[in-house]
PDB file of N, CA and C in Angstrom:
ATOM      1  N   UNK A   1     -29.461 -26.771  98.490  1.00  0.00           N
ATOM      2  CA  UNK A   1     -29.439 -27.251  99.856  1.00  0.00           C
ATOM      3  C   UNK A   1     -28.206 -26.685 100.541  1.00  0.00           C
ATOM      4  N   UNK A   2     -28.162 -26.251 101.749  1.00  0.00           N
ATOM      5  CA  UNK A   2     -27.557 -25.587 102.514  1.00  0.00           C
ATOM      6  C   UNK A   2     -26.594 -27.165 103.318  1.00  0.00           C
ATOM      7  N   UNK A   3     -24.878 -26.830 103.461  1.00  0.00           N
ATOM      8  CA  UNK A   3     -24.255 -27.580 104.486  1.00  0.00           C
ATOM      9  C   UNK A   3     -23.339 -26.633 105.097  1.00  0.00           C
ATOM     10  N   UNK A   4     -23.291 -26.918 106.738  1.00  0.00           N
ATOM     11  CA  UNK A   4     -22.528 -26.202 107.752  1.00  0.00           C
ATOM     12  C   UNK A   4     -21.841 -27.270 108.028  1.00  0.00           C
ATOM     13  N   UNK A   5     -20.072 -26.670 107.591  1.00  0.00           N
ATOM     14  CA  UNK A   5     -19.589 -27.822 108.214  1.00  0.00           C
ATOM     15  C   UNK A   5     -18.626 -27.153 109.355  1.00  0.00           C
ATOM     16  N   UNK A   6     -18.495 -27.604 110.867  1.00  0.00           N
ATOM     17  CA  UNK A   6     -17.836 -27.247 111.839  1.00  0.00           C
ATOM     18  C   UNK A   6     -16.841 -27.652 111.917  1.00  0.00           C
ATOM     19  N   UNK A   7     -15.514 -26.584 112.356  1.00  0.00           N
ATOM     20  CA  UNK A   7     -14.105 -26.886 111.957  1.00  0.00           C
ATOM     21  C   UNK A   7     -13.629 -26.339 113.704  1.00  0.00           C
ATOM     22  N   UNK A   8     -13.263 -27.298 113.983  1.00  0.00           N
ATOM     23  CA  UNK A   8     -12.335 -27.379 115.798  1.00  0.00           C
ATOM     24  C   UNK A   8     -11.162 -27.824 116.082  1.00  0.00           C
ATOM     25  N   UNK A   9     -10.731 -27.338 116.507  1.00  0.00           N
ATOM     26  CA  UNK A   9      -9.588 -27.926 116.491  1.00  0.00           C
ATOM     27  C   UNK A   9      -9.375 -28.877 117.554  1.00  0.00           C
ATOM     28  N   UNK A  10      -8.906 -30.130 117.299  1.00  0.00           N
ATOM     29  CA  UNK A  10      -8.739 -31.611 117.874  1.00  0.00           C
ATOM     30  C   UNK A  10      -8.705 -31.495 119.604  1.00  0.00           C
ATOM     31  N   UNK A  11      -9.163 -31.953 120.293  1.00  0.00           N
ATOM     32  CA  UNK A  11      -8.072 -32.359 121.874  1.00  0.00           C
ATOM     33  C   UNK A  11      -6.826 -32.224 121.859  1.00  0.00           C
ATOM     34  N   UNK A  12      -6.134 -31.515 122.778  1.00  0.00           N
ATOM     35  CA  UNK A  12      -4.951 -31.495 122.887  1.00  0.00           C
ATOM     36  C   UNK A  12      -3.922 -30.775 122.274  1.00  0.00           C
ATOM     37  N   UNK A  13      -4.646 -30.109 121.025  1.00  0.00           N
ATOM     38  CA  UNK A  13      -3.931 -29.177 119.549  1.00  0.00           C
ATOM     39  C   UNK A  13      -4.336 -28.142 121.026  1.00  0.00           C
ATOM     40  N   UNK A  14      -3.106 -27.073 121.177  1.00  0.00           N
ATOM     41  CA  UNK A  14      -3.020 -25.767 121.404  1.00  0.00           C
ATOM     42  C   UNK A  14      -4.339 -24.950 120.712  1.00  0.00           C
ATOM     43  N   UNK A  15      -4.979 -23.720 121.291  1.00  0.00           N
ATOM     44  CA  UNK A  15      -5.396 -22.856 120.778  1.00  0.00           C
ATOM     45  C   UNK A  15      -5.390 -21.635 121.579  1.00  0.00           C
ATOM     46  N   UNK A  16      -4.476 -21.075 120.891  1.00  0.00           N
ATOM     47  CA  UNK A  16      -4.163 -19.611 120.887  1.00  0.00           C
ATOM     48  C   UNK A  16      -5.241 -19.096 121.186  1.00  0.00           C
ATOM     49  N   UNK A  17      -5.558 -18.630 119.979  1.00  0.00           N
ATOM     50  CA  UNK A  17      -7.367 -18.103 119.756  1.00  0.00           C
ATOM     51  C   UNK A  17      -8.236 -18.309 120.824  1.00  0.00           C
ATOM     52  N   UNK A  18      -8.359 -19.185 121.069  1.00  0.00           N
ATOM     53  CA  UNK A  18      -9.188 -19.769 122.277  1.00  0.00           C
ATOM     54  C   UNK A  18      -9.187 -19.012 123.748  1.00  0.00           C
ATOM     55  N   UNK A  19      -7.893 -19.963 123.733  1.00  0.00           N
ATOM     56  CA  UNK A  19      -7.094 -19.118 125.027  1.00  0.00           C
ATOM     57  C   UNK A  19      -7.417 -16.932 125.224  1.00  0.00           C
ATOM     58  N   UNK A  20      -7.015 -17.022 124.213  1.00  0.00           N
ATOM     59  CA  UNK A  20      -6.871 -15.457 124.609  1.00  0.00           C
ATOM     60  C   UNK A  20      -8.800 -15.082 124.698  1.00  0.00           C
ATOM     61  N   UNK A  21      -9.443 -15.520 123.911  1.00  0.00           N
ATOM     62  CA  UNK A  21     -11.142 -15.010 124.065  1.00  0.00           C
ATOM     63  C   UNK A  21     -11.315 -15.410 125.802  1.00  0.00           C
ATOM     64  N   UNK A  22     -10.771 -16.449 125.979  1.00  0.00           N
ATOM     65  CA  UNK A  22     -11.042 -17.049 127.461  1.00  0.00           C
ATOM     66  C   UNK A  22     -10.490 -15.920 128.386  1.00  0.00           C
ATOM     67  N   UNK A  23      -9.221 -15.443 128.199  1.00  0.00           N
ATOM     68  CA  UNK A  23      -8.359 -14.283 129.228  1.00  0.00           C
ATOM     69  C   UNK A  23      -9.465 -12.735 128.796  1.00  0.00           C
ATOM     70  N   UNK A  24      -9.947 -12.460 127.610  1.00  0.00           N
ATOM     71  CA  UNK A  24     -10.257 -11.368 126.687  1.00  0.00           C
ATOM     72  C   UNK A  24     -11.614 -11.618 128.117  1.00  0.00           C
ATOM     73  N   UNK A  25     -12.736 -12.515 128.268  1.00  0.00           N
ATOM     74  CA  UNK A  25     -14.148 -12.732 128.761  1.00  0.00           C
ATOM     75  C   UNK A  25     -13.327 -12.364 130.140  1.00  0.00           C
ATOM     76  N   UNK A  26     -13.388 -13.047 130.510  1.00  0.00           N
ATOM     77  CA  UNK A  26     -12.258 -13.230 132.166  1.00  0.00           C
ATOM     78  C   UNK A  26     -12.051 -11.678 132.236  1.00  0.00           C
ATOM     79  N   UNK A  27     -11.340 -10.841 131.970  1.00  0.00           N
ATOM     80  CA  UNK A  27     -11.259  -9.670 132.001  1.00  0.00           C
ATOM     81  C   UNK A  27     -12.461  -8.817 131.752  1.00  0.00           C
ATOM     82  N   UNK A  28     -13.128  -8.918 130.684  1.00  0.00           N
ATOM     83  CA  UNK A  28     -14.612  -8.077 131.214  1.00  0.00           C
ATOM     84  C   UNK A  28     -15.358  -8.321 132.232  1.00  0.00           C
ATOM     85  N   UNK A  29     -14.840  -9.225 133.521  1.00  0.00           N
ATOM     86  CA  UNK A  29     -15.347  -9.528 134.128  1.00  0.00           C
ATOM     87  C   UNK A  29     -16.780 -10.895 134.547  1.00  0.00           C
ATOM     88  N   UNK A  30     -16.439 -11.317 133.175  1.00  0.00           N
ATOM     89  CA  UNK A  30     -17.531 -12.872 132.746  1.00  0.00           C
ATOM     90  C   UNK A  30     -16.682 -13.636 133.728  1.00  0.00           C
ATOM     91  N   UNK A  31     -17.574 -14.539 134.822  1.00  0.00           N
ATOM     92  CA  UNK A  31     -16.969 -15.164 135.508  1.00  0.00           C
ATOM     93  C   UNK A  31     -17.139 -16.757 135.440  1.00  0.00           C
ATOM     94  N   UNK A  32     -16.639 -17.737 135.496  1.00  0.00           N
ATOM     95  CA  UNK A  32     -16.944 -19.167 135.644  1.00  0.00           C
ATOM     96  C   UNK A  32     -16.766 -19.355 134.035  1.00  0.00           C
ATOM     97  N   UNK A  33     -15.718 -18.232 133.427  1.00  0.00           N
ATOM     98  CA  UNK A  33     -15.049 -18.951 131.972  1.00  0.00           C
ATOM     99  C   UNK A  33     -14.125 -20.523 132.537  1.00  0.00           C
ATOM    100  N   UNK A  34     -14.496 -21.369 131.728  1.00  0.00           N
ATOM    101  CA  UNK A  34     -13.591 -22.772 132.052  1.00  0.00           C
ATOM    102  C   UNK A  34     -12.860 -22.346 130.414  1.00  0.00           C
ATOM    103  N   UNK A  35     -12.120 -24.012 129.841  1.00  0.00           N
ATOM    104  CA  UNK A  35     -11.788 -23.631 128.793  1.00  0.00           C
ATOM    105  C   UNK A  35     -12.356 -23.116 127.611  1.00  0.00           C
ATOM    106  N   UNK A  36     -12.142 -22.233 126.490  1.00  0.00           N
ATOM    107  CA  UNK A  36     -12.699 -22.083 125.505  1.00  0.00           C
ATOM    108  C   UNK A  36     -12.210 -22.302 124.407  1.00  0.00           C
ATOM    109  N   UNK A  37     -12.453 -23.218 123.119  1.00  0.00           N
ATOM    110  CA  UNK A  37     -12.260 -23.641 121.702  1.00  0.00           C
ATOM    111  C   UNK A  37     -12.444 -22.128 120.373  1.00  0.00           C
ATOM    112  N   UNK A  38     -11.947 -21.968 120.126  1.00  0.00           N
ATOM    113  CA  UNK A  38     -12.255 -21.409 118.826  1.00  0.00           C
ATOM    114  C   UNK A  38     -12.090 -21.896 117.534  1.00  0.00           C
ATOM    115  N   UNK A  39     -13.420 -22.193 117.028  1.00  0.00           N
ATOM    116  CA  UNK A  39     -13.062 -22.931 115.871  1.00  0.00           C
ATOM    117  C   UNK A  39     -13.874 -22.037 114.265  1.00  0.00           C
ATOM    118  N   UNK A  40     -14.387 -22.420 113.601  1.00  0.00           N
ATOM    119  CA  UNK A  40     -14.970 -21.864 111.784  1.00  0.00           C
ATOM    120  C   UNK A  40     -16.029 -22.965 112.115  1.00  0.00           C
ATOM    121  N   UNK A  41     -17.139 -21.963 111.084  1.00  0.00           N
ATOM    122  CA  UNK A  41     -18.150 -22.697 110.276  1.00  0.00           C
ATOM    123  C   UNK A  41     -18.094 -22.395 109.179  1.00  0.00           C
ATOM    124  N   UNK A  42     -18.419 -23.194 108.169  1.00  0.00           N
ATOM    125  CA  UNK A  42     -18.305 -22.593 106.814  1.00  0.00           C
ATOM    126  C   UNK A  42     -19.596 -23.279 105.934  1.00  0.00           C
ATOM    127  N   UNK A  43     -20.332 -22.025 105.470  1.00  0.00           N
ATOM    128  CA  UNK A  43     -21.667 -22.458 104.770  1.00  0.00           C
ATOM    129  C   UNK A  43     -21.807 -22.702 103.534  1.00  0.00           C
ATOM    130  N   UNK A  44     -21.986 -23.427 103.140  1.00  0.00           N
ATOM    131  CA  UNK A  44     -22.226 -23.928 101.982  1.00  0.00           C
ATOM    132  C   UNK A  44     -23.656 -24.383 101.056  1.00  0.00           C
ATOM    133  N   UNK A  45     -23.686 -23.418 100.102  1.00  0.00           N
ATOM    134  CA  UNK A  45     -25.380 -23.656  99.465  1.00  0.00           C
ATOM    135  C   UNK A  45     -24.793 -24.702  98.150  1.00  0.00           C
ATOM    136  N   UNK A  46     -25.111 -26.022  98.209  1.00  0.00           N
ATOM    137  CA  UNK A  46     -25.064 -26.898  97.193  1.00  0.00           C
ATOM    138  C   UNK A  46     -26.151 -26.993  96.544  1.00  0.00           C
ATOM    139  N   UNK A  47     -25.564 -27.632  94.559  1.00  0.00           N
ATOM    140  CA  UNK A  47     -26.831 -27.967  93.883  1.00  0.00           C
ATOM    141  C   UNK A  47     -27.516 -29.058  94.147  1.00  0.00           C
ATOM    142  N   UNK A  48     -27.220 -30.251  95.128  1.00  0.00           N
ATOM    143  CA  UNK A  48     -27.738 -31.259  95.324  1.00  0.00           C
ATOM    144  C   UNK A  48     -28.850 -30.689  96.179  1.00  0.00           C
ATOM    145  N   UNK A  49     -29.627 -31.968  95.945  1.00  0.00           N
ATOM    146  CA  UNK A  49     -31.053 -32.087  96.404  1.00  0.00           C
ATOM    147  C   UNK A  49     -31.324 -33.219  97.438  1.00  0.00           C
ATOM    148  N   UNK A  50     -30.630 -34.309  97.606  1.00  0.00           N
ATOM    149  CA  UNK A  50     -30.647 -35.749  98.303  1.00  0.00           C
ATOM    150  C   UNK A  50     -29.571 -34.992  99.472  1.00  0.00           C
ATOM    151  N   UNK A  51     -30.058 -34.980 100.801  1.00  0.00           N
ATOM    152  CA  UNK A  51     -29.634 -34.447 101.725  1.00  0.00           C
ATOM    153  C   UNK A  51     -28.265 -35.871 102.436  1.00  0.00           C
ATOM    154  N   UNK A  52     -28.440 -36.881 101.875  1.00  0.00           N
ATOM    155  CA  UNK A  52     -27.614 -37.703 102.292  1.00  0.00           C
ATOM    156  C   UNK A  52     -26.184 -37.581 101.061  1.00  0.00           C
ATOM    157  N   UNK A  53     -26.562 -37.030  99.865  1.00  0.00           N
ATOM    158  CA  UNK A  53     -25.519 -37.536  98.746  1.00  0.00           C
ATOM    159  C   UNK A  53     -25.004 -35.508  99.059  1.00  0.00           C
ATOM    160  N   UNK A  54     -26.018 -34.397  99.651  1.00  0.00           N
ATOM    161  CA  UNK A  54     -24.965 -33.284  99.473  1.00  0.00           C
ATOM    162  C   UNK A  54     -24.254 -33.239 101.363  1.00  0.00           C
ATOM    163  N   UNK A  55     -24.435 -34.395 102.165  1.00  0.00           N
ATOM    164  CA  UNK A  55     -23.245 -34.612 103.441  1.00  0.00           C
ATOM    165  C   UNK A  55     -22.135 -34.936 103.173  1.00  0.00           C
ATOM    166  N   UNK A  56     -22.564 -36.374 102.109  1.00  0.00           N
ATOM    167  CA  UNK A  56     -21.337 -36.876 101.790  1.00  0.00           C
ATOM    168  C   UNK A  56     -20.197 -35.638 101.035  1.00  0.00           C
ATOM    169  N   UNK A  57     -21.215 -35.064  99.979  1.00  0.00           N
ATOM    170  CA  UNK A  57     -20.179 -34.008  99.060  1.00  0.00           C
ATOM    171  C   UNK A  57     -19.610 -32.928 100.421  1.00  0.00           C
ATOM    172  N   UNK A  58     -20.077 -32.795 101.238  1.00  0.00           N
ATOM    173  CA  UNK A  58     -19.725 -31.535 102.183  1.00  0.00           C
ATOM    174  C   UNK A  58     -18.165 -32.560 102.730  1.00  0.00           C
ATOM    175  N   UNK A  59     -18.435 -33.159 103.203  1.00  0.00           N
ATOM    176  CA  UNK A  59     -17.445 -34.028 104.274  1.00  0.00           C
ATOM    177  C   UNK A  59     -16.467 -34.175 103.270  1.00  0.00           C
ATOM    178  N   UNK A  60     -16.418 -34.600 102.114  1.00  0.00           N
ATOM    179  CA  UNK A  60     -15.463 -34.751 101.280  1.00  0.00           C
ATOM    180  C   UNK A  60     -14.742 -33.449 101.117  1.00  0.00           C
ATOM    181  N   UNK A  61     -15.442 -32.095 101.018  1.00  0.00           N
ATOM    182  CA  UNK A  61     -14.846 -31.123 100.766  1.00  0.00           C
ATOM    183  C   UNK A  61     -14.326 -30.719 101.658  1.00  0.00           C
ATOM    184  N   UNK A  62     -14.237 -31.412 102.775  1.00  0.00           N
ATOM    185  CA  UNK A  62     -13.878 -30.917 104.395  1.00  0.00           C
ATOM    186  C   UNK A  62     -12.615 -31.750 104.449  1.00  0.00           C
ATOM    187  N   UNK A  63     -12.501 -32.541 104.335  1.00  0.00           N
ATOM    188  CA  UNK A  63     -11.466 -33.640 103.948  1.00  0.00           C
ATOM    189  C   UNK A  63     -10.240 -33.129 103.559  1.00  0.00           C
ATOM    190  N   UNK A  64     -10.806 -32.964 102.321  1.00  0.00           N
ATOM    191  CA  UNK A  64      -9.565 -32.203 100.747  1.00  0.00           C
ATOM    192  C   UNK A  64      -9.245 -30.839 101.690  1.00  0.00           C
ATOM    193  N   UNK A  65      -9.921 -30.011 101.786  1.00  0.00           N
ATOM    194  CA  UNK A  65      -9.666 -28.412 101.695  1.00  0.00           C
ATOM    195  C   UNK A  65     -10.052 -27.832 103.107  1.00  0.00           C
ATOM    196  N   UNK A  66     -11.333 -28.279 103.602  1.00  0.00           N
ATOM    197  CA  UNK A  66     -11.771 -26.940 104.727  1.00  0.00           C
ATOM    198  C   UNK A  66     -11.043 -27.496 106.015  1.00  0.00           C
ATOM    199  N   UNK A  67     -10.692 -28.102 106.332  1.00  0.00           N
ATOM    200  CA  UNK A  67     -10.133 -28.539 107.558  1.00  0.00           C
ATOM    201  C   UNK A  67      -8.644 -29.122 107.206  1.00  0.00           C
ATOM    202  N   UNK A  68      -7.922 -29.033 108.150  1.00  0.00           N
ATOM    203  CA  UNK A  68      -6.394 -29.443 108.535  1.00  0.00           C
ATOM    204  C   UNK A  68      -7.091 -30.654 109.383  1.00  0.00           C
ATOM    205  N   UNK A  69      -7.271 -32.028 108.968  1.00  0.00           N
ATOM    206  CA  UNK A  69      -7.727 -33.019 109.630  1.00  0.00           C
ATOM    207  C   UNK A  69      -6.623 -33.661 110.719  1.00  0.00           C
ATOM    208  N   UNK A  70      -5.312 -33.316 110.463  1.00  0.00           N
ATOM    209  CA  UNK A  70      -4.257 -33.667 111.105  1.00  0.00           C
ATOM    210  C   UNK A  70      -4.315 -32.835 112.810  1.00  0.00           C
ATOM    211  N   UNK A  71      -4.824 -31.422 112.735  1.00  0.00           N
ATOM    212  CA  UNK A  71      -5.023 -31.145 113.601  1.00  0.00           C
ATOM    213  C   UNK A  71      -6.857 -30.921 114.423  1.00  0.00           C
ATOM    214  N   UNK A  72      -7.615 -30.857 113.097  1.00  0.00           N
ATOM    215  CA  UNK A  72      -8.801 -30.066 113.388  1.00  0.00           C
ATOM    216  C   UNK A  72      -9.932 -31.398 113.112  1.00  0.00           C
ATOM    217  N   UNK A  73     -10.779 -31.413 113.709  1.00  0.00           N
ATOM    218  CA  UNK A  73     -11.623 -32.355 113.513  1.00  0.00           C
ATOM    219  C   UNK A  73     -12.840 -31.450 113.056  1.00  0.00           C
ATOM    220  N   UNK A  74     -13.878 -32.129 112.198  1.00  0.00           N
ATOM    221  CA  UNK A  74     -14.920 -31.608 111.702  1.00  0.00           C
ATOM    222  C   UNK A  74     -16.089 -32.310 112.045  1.00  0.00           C
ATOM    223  N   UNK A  75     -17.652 -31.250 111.707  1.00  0.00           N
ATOM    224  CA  UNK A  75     -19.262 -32.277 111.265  1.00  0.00           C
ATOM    225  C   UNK A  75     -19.673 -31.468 110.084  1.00  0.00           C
ATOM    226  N   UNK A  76     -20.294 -31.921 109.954  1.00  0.00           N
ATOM    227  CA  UNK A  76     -21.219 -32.111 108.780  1.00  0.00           C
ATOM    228  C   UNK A  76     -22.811 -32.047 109.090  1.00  0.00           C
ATOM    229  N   UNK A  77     -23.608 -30.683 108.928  1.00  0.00           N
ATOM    230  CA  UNK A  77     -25.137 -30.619 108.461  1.00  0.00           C
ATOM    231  C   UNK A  77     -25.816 -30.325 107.638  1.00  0.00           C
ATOM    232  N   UNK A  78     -26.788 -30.315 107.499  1.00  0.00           N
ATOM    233  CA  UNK A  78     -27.386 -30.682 105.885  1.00  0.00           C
ATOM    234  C   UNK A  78     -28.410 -29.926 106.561  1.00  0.00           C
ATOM    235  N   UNK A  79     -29.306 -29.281 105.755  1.00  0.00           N
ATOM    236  CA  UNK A  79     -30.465 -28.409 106.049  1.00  0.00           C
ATOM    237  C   UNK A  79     -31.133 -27.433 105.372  1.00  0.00           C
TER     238      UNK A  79
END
């Protein structure tokens, strides 16, 4: 079973990254850029089979390791 878990960074956390894709669009001439986020997905093919017990395992691993929760907030899909 496949989990995507989305990694953003919080309200209010600075983003560099962001910022500059926003000035980077803006300059090719893309107009009505407002703000832009840059954040990770990261895919994950688990051995679980119970789509509720491989969220929980995703979110946990998002917890521990894939996200800086202090700054970055995450989700969790199953699919």
């Amino acid at each position: 079973m496949k989990a995507f878990v989305t990694v953003m960074p919080k309200a209010g956390v600075l983003d560099p990254q962001g910022k500059a894709i926003g000035h980077a669009l803006t300059g090719l001439g893309f107009a009505g850029i407002g703000e832009v986020r840059a954040g990770k997905v990261i895919e994950l093919e688990l051995a679980e089979t119970d789509p509720v017990k491989a969220k929980a395992a995703a979110e946990e691993m998002a917890r521990k390791l894939l996200a800086n929760t202090v700054i970055e907030s995450f989700s969790v899909t199953v699919g």
